[in-house]
PDB file of N, CA and C in Angstrom:
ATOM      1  N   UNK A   1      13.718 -10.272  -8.546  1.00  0.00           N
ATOM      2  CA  UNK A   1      13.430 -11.297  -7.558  1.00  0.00           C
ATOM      3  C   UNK A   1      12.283 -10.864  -6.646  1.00  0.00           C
ATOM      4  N   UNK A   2      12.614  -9.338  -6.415  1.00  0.00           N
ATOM      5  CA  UNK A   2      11.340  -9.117  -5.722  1.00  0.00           C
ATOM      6  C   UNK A   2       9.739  -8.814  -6.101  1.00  0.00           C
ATOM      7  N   UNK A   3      10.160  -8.695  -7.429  1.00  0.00           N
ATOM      8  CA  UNK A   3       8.721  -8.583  -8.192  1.00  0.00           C
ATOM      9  C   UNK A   3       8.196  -9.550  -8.225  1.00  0.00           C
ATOM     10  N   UNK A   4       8.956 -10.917  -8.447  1.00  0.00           N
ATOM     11  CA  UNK A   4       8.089 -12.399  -8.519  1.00  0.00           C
ATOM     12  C   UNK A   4       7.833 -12.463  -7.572  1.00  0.00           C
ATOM     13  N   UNK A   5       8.532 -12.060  -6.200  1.00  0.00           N
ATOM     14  CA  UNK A   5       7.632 -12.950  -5.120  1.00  0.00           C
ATOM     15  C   UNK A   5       6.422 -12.266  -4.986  1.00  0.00           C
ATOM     16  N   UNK A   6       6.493 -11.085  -5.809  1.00  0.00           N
ATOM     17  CA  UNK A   6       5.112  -9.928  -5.033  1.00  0.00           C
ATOM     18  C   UNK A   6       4.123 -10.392  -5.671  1.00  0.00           C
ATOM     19  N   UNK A   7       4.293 -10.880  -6.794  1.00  0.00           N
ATOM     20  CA  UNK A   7       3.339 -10.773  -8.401  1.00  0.00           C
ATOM     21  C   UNK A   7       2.958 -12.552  -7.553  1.00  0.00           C
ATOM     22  N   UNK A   8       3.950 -13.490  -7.385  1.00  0.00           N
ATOM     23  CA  UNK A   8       3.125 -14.325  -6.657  1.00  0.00           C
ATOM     24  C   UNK A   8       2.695 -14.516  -5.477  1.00  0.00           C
ATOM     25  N   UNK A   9       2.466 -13.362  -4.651  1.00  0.00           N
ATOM     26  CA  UNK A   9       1.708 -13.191  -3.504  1.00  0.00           C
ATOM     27  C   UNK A   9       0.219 -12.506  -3.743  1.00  0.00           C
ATOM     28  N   UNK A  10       0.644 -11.896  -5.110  1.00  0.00           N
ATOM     29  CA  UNK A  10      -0.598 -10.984  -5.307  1.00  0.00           C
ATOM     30  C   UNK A  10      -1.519 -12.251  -6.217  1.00  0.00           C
ATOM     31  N   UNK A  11      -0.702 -13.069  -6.677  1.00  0.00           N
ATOM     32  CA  UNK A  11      -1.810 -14.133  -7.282  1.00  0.00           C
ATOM     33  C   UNK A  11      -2.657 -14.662  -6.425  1.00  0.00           C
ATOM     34  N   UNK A  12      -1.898 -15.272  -5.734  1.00  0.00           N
ATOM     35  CA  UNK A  12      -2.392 -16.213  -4.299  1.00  0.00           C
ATOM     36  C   UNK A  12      -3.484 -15.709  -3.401  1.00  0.00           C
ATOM     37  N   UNK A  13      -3.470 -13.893  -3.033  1.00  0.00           N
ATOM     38  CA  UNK A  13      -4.648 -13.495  -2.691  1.00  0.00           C
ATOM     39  C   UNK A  13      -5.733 -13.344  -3.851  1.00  0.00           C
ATOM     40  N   UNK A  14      -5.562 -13.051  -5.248  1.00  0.00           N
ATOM     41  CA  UNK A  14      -6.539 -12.833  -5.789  1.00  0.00           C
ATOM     42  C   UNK A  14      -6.894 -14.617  -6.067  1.00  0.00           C
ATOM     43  N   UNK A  15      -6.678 -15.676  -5.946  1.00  0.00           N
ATOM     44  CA  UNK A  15      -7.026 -16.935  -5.722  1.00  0.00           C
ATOM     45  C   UNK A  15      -7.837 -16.932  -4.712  1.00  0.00           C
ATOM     46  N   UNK A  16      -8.035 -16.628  -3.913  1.00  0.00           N
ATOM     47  CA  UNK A  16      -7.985 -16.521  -1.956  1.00  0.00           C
ATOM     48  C   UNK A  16      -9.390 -16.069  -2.482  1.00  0.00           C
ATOM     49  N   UNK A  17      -9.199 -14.649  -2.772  1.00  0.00           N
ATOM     50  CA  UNK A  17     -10.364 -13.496  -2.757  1.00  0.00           C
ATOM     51  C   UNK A  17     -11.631 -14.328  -3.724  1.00  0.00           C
ATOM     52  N   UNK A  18     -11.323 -14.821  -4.818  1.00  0.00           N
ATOM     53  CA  UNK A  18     -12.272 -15.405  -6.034  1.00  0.00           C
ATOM     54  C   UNK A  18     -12.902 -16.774  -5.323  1.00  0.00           C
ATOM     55  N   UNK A  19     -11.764 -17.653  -4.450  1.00  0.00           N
ATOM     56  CA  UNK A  19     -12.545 -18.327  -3.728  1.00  0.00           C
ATOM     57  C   UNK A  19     -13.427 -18.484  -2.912  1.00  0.00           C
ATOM     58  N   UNK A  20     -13.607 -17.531  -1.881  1.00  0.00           N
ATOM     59  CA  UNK A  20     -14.724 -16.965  -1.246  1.00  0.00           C
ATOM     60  C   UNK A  20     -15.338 -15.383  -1.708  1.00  0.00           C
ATOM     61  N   UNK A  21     -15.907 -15.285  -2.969  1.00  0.00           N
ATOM     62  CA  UNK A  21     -16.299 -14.671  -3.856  1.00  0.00           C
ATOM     63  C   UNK A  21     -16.082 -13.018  -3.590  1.00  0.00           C
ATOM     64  N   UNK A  22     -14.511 -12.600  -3.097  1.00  0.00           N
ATOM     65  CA  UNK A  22     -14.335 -11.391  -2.736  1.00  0.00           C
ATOM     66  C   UNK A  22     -13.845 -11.000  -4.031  1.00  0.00           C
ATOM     67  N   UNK A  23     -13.805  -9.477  -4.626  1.00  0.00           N
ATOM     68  CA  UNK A  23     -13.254  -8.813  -5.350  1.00  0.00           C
ATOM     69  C   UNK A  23     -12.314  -7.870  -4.631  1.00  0.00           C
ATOM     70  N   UNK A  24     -10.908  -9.006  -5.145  1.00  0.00           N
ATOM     71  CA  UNK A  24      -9.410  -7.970  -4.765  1.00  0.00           C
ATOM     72  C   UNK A  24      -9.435  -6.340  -5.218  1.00  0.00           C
ATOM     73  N   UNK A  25      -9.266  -6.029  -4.371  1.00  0.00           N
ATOM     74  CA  UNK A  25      -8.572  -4.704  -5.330  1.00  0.00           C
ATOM     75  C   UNK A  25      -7.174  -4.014  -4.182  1.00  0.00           C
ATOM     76  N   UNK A  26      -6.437  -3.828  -5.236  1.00  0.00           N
ATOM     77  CA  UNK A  26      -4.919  -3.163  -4.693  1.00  0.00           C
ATOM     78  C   UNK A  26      -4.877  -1.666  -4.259  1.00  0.00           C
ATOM     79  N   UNK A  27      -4.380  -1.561  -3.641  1.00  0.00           N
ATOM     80  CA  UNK A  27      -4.653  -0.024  -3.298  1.00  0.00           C
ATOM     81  C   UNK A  27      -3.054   0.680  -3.260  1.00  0.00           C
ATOM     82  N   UNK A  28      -2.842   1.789  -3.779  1.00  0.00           N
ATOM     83  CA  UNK A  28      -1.705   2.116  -3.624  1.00  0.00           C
ATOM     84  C   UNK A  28      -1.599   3.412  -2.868  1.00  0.00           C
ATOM     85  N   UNK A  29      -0.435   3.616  -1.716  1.00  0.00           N
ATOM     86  CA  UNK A  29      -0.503   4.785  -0.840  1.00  0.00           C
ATOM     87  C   UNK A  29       0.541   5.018  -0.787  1.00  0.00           C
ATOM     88  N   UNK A  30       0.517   6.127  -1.169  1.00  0.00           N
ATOM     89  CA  UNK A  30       1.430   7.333  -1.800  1.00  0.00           C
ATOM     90  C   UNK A  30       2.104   7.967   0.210  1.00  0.00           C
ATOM     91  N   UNK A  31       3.352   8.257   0.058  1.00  0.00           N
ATOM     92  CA  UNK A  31       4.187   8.677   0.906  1.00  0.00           C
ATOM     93  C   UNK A  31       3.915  10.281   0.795  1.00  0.00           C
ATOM     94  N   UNK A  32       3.931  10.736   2.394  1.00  0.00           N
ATOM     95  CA  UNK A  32       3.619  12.177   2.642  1.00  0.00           C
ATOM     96  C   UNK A  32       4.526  12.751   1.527  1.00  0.00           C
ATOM     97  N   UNK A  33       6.332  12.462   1.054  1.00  0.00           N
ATOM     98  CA  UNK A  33       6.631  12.868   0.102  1.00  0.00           C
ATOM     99  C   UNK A  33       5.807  12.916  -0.969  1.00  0.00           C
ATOM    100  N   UNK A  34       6.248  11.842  -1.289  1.00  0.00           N
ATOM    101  CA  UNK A  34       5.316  11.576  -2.871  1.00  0.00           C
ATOM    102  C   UNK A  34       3.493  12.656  -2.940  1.00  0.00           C
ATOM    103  N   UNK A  35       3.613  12.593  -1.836  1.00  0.00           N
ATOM    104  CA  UNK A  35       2.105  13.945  -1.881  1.00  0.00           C
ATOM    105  C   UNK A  35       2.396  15.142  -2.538  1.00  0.00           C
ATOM    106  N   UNK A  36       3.272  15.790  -1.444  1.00  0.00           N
ATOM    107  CA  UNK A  36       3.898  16.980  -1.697  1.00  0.00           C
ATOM    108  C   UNK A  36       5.014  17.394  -2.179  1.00  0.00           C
ATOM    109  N   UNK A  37       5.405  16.934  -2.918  1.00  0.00           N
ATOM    110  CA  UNK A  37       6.845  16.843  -4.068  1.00  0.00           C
ATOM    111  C   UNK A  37       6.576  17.760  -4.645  1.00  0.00           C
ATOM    112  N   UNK A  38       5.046  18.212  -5.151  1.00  0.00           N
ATOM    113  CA  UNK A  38       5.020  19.029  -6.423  1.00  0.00           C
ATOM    114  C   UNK A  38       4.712  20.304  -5.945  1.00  0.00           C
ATOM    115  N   UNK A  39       4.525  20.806  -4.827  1.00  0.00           N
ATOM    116  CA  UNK A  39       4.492  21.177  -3.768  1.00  0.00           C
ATOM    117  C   UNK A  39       5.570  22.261  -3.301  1.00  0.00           C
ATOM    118  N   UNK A  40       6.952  21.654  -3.315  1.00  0.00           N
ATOM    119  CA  UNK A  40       8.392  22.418  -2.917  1.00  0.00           C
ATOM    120  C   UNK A  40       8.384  23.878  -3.831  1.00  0.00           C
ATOM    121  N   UNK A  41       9.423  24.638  -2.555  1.00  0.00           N
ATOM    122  CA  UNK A  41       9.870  26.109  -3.398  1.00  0.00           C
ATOM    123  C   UNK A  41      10.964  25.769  -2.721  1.00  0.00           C
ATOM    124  N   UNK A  42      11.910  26.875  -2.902  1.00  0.00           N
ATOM    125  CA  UNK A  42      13.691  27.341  -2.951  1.00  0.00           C
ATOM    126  C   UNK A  42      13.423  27.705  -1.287  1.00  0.00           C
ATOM    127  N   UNK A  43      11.781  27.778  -0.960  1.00  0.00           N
ATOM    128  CA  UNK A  43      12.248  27.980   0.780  1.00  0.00           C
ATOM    129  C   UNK A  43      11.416  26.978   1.438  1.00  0.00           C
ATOM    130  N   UNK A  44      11.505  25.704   0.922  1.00  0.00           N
ATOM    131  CA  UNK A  44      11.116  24.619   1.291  1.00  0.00           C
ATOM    132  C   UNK A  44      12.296  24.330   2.509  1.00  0.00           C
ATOM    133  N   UNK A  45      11.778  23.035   3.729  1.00  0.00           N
ATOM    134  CA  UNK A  45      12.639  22.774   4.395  1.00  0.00           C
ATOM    135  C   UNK A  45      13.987  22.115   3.546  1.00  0.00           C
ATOM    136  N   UNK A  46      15.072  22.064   3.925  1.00  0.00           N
ATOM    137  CA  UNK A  46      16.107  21.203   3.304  1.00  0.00           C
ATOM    138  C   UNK A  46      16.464  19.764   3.562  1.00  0.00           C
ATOM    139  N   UNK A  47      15.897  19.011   4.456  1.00  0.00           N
ATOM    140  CA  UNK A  47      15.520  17.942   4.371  1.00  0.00           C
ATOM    141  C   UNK A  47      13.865  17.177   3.809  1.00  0.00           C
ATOM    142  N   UNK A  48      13.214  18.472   3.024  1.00  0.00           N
ATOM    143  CA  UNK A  48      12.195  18.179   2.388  1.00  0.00           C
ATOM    144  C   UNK A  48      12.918  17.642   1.051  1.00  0.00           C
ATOM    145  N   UNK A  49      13.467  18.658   0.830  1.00  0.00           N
ATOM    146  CA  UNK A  49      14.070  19.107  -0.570  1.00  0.00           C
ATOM    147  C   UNK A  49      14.921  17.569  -0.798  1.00  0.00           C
ATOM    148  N   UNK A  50      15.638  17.544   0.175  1.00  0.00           N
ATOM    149  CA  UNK A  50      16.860  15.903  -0.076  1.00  0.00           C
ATOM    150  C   UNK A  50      15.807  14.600  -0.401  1.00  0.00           C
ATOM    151  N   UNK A  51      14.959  14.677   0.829  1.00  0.00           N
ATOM    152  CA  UNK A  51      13.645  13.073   0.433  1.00  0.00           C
ATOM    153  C   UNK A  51      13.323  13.313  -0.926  1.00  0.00           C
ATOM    154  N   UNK A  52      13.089  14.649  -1.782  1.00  0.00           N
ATOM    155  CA  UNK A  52      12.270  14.477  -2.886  1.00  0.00           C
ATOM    156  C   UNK A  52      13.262  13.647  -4.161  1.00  0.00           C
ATOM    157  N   UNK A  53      14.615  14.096  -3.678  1.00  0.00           N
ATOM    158  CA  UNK A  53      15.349  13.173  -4.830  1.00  0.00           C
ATOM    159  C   UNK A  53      15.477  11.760  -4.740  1.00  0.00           C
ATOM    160  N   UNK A  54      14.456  10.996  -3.641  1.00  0.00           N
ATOM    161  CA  UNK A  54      15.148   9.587  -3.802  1.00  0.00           C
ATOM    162  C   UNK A  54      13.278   9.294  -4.275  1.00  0.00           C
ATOM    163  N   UNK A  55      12.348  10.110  -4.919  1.00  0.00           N
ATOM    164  CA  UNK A  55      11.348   9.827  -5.265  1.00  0.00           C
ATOM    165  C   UNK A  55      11.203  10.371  -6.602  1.00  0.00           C
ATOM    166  N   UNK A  56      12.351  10.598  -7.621  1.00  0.00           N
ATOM    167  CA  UNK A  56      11.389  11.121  -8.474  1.00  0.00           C
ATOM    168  C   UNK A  56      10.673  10.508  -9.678  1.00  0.00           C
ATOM    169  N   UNK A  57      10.857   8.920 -10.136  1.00  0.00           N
ATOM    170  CA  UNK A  57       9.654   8.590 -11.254  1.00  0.00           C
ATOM    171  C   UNK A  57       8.692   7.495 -10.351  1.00  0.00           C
ATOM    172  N   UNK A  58       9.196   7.108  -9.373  1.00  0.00           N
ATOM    173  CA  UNK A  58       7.995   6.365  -8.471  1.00  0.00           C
ATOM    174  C   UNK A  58       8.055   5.196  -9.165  1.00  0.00           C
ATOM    175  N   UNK A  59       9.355   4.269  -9.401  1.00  0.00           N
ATOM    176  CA  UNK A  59       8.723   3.180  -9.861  1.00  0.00           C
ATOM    177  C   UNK A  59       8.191   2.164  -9.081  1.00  0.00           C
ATOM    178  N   UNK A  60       8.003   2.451  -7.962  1.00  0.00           N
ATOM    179  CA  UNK A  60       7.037   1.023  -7.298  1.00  0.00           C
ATOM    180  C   UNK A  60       5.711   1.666  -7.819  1.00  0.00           C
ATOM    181  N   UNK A  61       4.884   2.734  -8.044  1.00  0.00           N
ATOM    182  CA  UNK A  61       3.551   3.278  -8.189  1.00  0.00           C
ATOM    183  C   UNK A  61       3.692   2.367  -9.697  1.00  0.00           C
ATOM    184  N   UNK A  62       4.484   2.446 -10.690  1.00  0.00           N
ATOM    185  CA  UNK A  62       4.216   1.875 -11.916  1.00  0.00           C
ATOM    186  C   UNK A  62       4.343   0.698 -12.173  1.00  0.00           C
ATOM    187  N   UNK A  63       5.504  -0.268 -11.106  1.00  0.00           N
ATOM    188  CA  UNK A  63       5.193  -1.465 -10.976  1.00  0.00           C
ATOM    189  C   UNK A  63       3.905  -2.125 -10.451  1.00  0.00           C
ATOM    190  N   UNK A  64       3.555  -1.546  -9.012  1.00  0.00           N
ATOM    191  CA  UNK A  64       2.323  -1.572  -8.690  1.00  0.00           C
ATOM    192  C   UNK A  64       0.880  -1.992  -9.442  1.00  0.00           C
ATOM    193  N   UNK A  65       1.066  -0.908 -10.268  1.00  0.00           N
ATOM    194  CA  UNK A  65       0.145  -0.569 -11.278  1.00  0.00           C
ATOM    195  C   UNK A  65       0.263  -1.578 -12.393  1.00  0.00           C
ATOM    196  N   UNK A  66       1.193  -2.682 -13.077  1.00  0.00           N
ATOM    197  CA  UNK A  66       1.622  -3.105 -14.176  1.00  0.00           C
ATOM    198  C   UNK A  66       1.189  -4.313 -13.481  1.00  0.00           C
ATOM    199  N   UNK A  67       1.285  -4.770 -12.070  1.00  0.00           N
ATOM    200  CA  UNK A  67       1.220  -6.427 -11.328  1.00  0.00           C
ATOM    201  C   UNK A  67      -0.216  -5.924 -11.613  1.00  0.00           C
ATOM    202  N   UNK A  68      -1.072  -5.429 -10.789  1.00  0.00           N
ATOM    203  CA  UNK A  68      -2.483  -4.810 -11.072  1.00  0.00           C
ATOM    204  C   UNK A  68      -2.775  -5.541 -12.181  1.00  0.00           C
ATOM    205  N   UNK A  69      -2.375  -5.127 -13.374  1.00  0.00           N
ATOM    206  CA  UNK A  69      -3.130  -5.023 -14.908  1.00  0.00           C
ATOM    207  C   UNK A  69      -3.067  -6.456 -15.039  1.00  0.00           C
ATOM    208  N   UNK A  70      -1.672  -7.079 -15.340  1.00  0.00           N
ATOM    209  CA  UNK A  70      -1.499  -7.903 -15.650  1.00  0.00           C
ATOM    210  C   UNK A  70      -2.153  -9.695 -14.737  1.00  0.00           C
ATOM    211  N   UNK A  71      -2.049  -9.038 -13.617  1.00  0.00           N
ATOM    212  CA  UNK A  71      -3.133 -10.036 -12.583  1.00  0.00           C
ATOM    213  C   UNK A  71      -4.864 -10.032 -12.807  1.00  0.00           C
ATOM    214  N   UNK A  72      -4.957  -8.897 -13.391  1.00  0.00           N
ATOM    215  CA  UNK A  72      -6.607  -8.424 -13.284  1.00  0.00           C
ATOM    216  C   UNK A  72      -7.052  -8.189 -11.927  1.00  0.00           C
ATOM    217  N   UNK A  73      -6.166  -7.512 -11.588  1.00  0.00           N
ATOM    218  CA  UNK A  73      -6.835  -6.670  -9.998  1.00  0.00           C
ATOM    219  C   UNK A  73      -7.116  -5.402 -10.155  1.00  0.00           C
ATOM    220  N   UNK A  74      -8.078  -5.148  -9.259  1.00  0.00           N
ATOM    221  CA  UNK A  74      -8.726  -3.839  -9.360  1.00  0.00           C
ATOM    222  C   UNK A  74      -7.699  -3.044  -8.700  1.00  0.00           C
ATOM    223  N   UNK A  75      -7.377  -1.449  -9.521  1.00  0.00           N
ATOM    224  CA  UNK A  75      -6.391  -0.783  -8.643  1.00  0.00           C
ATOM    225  C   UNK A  75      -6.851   0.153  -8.442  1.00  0.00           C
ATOM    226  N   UNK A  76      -6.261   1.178  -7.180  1.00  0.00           N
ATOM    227  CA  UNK A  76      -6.839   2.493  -6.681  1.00  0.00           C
ATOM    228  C   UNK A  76      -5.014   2.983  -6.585  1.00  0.00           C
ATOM    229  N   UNK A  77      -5.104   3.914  -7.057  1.00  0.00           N
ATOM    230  CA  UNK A  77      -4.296   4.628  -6.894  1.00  0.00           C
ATOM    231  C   UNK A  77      -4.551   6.285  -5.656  1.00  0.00           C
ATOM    232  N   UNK A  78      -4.118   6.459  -5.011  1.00  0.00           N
ATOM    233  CA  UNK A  78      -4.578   7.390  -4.111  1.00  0.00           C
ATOM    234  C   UNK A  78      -3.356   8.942  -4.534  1.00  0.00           C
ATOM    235  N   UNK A  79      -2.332   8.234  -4.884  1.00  0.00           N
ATOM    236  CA  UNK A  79      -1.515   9.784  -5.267  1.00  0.00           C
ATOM    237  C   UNK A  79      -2.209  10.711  -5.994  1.00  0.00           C
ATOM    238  N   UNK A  80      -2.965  10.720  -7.132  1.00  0.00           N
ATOM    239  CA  UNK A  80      -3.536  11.802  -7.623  1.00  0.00           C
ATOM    240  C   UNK A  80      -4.910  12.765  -6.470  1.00  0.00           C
ATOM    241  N   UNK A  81      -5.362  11.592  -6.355  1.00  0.00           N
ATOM    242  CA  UNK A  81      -6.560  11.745  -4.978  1.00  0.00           C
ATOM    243  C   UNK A  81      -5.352  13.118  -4.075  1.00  0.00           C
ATOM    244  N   UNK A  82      -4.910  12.723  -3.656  1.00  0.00           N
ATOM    245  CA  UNK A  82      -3.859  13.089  -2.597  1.00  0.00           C
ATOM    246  C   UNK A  82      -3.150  14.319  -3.118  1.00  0.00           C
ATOM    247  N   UNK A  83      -2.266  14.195  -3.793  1.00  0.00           N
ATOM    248  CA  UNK A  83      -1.605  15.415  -4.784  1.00  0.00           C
ATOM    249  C   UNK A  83      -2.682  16.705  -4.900  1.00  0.00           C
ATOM    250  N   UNK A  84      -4.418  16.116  -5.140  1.00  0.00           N
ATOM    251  CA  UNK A  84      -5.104  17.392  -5.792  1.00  0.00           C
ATOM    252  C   UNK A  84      -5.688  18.045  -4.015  1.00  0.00           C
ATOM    253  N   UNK A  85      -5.555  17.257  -2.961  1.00  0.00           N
ATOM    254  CA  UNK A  85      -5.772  17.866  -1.905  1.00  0.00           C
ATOM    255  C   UNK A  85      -5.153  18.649  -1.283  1.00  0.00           C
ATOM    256  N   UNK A  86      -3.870  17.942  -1.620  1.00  0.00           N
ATOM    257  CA  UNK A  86      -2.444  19.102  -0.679  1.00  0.00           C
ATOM    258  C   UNK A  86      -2.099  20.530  -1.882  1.00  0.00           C
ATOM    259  N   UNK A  87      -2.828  20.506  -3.354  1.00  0.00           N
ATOM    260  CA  UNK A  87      -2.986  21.199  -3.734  1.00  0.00           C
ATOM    261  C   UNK A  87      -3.623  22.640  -3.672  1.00  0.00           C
ATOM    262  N   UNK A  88      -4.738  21.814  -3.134  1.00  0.00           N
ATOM    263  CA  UNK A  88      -5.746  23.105  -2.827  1.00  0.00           C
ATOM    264  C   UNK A  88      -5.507  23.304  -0.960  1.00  0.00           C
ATOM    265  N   UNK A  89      -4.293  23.074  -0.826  1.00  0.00           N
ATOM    266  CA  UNK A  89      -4.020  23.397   0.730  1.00  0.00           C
ATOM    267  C   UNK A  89      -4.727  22.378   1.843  1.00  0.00           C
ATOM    268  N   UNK A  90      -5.025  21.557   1.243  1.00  0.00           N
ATOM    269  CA  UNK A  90      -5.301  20.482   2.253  1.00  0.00           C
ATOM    270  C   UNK A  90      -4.011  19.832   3.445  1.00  0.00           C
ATOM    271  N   UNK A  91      -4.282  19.466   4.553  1.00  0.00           N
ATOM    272  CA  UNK A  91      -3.120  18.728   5.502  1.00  0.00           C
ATOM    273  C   UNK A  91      -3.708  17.626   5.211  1.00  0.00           C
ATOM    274  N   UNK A  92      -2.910  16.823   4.507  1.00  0.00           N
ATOM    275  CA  UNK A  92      -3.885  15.078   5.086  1.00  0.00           C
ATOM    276  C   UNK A  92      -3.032  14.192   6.128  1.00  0.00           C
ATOM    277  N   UNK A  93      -1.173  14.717   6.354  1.00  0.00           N
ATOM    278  CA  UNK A  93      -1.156  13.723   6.996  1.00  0.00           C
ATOM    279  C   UNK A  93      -0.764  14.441   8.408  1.00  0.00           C
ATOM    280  N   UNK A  94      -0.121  14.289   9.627  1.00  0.00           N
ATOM    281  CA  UNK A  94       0.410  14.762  10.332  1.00  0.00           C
ATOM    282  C   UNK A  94       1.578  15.419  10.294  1.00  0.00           C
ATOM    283  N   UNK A  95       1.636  16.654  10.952  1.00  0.00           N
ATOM    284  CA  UNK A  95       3.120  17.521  10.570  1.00  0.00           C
ATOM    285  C   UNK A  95       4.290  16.443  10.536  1.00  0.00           C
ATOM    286  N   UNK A  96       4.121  15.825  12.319  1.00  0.00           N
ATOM    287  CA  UNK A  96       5.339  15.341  12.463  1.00  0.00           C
ATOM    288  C   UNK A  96       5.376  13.608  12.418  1.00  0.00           C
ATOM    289  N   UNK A  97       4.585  13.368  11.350  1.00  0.00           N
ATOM    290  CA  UNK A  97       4.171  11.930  11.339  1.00  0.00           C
ATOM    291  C   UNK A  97       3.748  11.101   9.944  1.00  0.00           C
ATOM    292  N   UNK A  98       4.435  10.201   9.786  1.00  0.00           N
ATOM    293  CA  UNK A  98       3.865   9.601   8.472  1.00  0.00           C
ATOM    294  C   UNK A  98       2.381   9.400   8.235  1.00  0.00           C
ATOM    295  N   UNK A  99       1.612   9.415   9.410  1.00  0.00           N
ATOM    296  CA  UNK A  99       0.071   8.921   9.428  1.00  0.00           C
ATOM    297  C   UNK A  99      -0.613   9.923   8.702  1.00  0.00           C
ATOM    298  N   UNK A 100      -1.411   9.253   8.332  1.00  0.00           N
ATOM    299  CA  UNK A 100      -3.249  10.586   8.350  1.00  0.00           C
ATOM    300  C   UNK A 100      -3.615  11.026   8.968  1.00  0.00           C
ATOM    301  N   UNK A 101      -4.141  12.069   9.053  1.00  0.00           N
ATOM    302  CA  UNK A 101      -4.637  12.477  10.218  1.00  0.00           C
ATOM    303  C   UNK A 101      -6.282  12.372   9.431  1.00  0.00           C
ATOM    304  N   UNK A 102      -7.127  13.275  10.179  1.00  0.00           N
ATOM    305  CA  UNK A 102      -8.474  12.807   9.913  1.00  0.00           C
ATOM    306  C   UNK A 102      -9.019  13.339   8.467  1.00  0.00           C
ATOM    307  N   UNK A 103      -8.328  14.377   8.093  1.00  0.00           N
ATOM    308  CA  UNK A 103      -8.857  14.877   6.536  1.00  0.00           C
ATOM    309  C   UNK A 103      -8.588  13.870   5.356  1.00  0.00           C
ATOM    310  N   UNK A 104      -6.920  13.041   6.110  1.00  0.00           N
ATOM    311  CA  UNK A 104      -6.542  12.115   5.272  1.00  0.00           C
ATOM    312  C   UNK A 104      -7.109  11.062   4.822  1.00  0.00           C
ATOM    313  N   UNK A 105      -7.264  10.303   6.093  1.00  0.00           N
ATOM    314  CA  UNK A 105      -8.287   9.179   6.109  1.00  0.00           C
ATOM    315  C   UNK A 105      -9.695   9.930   5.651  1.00  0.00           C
ATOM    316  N   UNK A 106     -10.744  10.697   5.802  1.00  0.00           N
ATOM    317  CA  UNK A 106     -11.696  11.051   4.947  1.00  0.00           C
ATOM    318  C   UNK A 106     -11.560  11.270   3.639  1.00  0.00           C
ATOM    319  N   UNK A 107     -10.285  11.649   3.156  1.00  0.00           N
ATOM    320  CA  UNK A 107     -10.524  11.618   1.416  1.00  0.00           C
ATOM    321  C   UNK A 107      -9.707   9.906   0.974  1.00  0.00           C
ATOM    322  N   UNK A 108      -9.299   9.092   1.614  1.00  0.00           N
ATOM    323  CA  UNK A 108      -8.742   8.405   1.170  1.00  0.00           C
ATOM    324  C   UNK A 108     -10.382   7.205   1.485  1.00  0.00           C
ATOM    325  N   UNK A 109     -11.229   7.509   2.481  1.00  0.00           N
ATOM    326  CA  UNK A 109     -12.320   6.432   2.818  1.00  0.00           C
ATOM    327  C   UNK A 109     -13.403   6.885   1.632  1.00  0.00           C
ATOM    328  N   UNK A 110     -13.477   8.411   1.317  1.00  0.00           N
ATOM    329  CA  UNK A 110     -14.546   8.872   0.393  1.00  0.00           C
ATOM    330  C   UNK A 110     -14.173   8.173  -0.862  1.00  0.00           C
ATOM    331  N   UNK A 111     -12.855   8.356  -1.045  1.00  0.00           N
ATOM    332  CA  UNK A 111     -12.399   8.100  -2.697  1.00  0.00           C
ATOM    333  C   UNK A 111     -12.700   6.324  -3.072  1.00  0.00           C
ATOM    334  N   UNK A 112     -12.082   5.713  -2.233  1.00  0.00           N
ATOM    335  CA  UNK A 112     -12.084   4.507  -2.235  1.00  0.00           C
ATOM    336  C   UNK A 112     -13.613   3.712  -2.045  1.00  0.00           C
ATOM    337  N   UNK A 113     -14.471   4.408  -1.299  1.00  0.00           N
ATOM    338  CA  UNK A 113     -16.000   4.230  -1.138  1.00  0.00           C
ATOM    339  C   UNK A 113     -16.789   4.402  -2.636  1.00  0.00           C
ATOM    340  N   UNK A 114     -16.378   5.667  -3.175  1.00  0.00           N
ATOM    341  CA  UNK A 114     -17.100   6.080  -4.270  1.00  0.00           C
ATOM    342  C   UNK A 114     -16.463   4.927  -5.531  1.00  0.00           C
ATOM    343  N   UNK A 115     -15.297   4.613  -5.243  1.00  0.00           N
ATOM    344  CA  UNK A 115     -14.796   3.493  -6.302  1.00  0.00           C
ATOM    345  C   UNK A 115     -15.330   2.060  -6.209  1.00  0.00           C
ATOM    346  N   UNK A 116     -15.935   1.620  -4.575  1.00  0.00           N
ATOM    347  CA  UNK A 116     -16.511   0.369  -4.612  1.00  0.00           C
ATOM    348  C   UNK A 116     -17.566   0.602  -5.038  1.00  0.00           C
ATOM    349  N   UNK A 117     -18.399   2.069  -5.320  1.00  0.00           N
ATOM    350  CA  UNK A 117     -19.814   2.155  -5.002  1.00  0.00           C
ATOM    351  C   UNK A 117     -20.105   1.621  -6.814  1.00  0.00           C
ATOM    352  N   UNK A 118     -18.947   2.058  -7.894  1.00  0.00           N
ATOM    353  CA  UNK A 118     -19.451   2.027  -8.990  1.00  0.00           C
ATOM    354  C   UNK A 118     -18.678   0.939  -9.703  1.00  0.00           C
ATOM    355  N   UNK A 119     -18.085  -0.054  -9.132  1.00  0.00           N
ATOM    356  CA  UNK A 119     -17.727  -1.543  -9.085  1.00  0.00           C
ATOM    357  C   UNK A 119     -19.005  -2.374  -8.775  1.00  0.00           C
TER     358      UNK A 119
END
């Protein structure tokens, strides 16, 4: 039930967007979990450790991704973007905060820039 209403909300803007000659594109943003999931050790916090089990195949990222295809909207996925930063020891969001902080928003404005640039 909730996929139809999404899949027809997501029509209705890409109607919207084609009418005044915008190109939709979906963007998907990945949860400070979902960043750093891959991330955890055995001396991770223990309320790190509990959030990671109510994330582990991500099916809104693959539903997401499937309304995308099947609508013909352009998608950005930012979890991999994201995943390879907190990899190499990047902070993108705030310790004590769901937000970005400024490294975040710079790889999420670079990534997404370099994707309109070659659209």
């Amino acid at each position: 039930e909730q996929l139809t209403a999404i899949k027809s909300l997501l029509s209705e803007f890409k109607s919207i967007c084609y009418k005044h000659q915008i190109i939709p594109v979906l963007i998907y943003i990945p949860t400070a979990t979902q960043v750093y999931a891959q991330l955890y050790s055995t001396e991770s916090n223990s309320h790190f450790v509990a959030r990671l089990r109510s994330v582990p195949d991500n099916p809104s990222l693959r539903a997401t991704a499937s309304l995308a295809t099947e609508l013909g909207i352009d998608f950005i996925n930012l979890l991999p973007v994201f995943q390879n930063k907190a990899a190499d020891g990047s902070l993108i969001y705030y310790p004590f905060d769901t937000h970005w902080n400024v490294e975040g928003r710079r790889t999420a404005a670079s990534f997404i820039a370099s994707y309109l640039d070659t659209r």
